[in-house]
Protein backbone atom coordinates (compact mmCIF):
# COMPACT_ATOMS: atom_id res chain seq x y z
CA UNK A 1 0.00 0.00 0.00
CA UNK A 2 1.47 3.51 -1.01
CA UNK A 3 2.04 6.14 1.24
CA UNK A 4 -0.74 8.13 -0.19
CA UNK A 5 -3.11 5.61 -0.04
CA UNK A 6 -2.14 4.87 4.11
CA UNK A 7 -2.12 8.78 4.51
CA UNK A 8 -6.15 8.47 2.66
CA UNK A 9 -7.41 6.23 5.02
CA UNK A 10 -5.97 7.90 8.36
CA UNK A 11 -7.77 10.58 7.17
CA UNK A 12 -11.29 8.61 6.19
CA UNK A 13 -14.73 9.19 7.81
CA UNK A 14 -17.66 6.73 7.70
CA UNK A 15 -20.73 7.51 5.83
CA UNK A 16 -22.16 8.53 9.25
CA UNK A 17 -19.46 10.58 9.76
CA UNK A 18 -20.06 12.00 6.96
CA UNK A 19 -23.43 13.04 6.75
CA UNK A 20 -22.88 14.38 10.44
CA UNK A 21 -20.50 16.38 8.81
CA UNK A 22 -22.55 17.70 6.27
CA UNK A 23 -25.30 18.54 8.28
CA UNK A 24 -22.66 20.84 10.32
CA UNK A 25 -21.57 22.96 7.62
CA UNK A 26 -24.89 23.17 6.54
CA UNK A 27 -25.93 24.91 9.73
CA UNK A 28 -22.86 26.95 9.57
CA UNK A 29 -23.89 27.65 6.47
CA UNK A 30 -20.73 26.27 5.18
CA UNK A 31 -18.90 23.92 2.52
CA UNK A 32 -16.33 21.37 2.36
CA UNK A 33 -13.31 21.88 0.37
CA UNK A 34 -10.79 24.89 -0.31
CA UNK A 35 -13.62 27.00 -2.77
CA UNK A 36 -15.60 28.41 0.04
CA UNK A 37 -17.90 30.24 -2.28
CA UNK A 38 -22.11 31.01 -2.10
CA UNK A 39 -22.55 28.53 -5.04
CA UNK A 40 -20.77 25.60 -3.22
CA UNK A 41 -22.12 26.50 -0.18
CA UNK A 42 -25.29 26.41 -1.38
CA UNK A 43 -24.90 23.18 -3.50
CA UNK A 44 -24.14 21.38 0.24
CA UNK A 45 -27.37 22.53 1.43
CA UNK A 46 -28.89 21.34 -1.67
CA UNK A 47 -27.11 17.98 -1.40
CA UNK A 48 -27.83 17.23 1.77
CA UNK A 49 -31.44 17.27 1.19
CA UNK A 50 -30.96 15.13 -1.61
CA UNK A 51 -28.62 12.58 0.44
CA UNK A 52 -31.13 12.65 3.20
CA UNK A 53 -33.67 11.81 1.06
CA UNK A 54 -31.82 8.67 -1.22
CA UNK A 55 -30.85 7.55 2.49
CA UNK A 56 -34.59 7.11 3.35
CA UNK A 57 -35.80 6.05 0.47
CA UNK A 58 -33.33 4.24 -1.98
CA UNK A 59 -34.32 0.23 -2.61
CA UNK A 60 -32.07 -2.56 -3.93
CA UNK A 61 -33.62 -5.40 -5.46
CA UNK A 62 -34.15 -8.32 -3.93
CA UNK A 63 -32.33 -9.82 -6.77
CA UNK A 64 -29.27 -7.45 -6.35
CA UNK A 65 -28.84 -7.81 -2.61
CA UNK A 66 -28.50 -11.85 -3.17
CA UNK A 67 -25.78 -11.10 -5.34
CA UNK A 68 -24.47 -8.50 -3.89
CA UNK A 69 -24.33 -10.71 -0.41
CA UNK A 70 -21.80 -13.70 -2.32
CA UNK A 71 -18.96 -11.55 -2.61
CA UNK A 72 -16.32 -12.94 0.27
CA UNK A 73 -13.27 -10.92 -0.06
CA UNK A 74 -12.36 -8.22 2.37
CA UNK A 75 -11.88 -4.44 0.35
CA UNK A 76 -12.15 -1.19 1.41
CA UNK A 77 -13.94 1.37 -0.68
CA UNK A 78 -12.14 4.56 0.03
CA UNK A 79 -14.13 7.02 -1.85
CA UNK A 80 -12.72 10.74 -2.94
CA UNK A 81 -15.78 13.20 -2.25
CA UNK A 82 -16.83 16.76 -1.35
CA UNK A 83 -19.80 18.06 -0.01
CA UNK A 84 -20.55 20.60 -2.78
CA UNK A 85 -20.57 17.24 -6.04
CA UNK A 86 -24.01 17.01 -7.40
CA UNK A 87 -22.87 13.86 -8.06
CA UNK A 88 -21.29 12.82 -5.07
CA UNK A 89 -24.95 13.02 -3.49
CA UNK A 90 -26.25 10.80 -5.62
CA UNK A 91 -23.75 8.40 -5.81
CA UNK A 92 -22.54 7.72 -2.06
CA UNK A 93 -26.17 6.84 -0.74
CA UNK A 94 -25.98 3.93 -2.65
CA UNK A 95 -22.39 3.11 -2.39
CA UNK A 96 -23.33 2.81 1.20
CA UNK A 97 -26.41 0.76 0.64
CA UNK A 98 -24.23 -1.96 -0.92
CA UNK A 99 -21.58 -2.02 1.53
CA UNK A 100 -24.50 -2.63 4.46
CA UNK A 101 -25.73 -5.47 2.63
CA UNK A 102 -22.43 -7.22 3.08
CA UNK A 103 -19.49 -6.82 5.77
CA UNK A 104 -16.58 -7.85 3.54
CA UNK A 105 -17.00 -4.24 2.02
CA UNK A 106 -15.68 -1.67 4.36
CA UNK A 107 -17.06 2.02 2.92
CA UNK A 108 -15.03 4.96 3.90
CA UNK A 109 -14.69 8.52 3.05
CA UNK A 110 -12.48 11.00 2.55
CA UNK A 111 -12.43 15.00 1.38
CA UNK A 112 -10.18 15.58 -1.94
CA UNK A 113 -9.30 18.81 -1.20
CA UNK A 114 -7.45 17.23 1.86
CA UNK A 115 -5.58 14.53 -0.07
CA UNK A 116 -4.78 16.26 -3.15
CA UNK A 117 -1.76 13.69 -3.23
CA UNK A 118 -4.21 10.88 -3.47
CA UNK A 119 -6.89 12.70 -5.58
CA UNK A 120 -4.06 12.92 -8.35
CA UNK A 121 -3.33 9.56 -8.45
CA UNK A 122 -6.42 8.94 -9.65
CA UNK A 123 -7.82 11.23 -11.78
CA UNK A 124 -10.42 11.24 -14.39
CA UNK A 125 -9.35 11.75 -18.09
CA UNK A 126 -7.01 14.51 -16.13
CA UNK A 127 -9.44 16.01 -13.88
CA UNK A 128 -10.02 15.77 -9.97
CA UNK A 129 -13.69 14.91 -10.68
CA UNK A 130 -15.21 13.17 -7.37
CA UNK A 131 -16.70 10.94 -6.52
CA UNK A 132 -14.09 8.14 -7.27
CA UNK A 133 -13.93 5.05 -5.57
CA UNK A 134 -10.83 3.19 -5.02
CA UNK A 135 -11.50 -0.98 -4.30
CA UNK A 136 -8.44 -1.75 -1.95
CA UNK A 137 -7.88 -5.60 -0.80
CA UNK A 138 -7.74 -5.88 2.69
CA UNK A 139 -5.22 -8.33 2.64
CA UNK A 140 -2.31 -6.80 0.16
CA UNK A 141 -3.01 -3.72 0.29
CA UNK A 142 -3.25 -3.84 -3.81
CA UNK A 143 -5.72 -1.17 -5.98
CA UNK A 144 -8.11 -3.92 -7.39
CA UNK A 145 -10.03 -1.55 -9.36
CA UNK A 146 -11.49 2.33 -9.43
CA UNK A 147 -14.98 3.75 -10.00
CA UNK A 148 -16.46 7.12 -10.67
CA UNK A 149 -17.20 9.35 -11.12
CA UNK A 150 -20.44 8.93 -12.43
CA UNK A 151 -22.27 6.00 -13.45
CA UNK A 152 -21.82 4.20 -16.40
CA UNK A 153 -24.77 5.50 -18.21
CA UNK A 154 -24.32 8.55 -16.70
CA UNK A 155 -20.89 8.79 -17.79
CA UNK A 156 -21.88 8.16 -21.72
CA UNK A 157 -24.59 11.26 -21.43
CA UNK A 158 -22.27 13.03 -20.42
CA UNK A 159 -19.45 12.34 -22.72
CA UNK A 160 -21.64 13.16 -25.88
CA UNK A 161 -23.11 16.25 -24.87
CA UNK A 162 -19.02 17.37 -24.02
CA UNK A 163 -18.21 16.12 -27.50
CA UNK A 164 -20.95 17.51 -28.86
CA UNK A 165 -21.57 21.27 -27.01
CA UNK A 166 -17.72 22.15 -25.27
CA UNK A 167 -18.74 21.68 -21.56
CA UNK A 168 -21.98 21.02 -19.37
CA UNK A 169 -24.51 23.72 -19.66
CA UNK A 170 -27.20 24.77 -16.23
CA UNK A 171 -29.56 23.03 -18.30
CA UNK A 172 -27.68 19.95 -18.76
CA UNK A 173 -26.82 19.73 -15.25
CA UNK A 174 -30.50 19.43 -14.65
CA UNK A 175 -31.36 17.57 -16.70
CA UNK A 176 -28.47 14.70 -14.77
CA UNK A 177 -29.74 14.98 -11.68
CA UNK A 178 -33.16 14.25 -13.40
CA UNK A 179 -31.70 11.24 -14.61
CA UNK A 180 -30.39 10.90 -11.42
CA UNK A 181 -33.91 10.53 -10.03
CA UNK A 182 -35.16 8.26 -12.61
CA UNK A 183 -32.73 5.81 -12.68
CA UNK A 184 -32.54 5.23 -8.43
CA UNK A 185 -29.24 3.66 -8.22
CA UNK A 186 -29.74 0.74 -10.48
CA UNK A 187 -26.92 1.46 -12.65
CA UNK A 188 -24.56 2.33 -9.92
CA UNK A 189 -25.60 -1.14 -8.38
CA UNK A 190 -24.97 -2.77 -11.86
CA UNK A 191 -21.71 -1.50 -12.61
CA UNK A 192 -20.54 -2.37 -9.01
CA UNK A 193 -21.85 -5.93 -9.47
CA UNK A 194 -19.42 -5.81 -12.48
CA UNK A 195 -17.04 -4.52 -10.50
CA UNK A 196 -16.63 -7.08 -7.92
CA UNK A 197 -16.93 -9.68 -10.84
CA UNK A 198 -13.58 -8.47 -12.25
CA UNK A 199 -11.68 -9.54 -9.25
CA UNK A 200 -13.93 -12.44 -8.02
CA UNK A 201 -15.07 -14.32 -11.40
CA UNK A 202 -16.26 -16.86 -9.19
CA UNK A 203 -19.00 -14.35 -7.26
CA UNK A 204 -20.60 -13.86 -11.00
CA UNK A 205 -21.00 -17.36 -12.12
């Protein structure tokens, strides 16, 4: 395991943790992270409703939590976040949801702007986007695999209005999280499933 890596996980919350934190700054009227502007500011408030909200009323399958409950090795998701991503709030509710459904998978947090070392490490077609998840084994310490930091789906829509506009307009941003309400986690739980099934073949037959 690489120093960065060690220095992430000293530094990691739980998802309580987490949302305890959130619901600080939001009476501070506060943000994580080292832009302390109104917008961000205000996007915490905004996400914490919509965290609160996926955390009492997201649902995985019946179907999906027998899978998800095979998997038998011992990882640690140490997930990249602030409390300002649009995405982040959509993404970590359910990221949570899987790892309660089975104790091998040990969910922890951490803020990028505080690990900047370990945010570069991993970065997304050269950006810091959050959230991304890093799969750790337990055992050796090795990266098995990374995800984020959106959904697979998610990820395409996003790519082709990019290619096909220059960068992500309000609108389009609105129209994500709508998709973000549609959708309800499924594809986050699918590409997970996938996940896992990389380094365990065996969980997926």
């Amino acid at each position: 395991m690489n120093a960065n890596i060690k220095s992430g996980l000293k530094n990691s919350m739980s998802y309580a943790d987490y949302r305890d934190l959130m619901f600080q700054l939001v009476e501070e009227r506060n943000t994580s992270g080292n832009e302390k502007s109104e917008e961000r500011i205000e996007f915490t408030k905004l996400n914490n409703r919509r965290m609160k909200r996926w955390d009492k009323t997201l649902k995985i399958s019946v179907k999906a939590k027998k899978r998800l409950a095979d998997f038998d090795t011992h990882v640690t998701w140490l997930v990249l976040t602030e409390t300002w991503c649009g995405d982040a709030a959509h993404v970590l509710p359910v990221l949570n949801k899987i790892a309660e459904l089975n104790s091998n998978i040990n969910l922890r947090l951490v803020l990028r702007d505080d690990n900047l070392d370990l945010m570069n490490e991993f970065l997304t077609d050269g950006n810091q986007a959050v959230p991304k998840l890093i799969m750790i084994d337990d055992e050796t310490g090795t990266v098995l695999d990374v995800y984020g930091p959106r959904p697979s789906e998610a990820a395409g829509y996003v790519s082709r209005f990019k290619a096909a506009n220059g960068k992500l307009t309000p609108e389009f941003k609105e129209d994500l999280q709508h998709w973000y309400n549609k959708d309800k986690g499924v594809t986050i739980v699918e590409d997970v499933t996938l996940m896992l099934c990389r380094f365990q073949p065996s969980f997926c037959q």
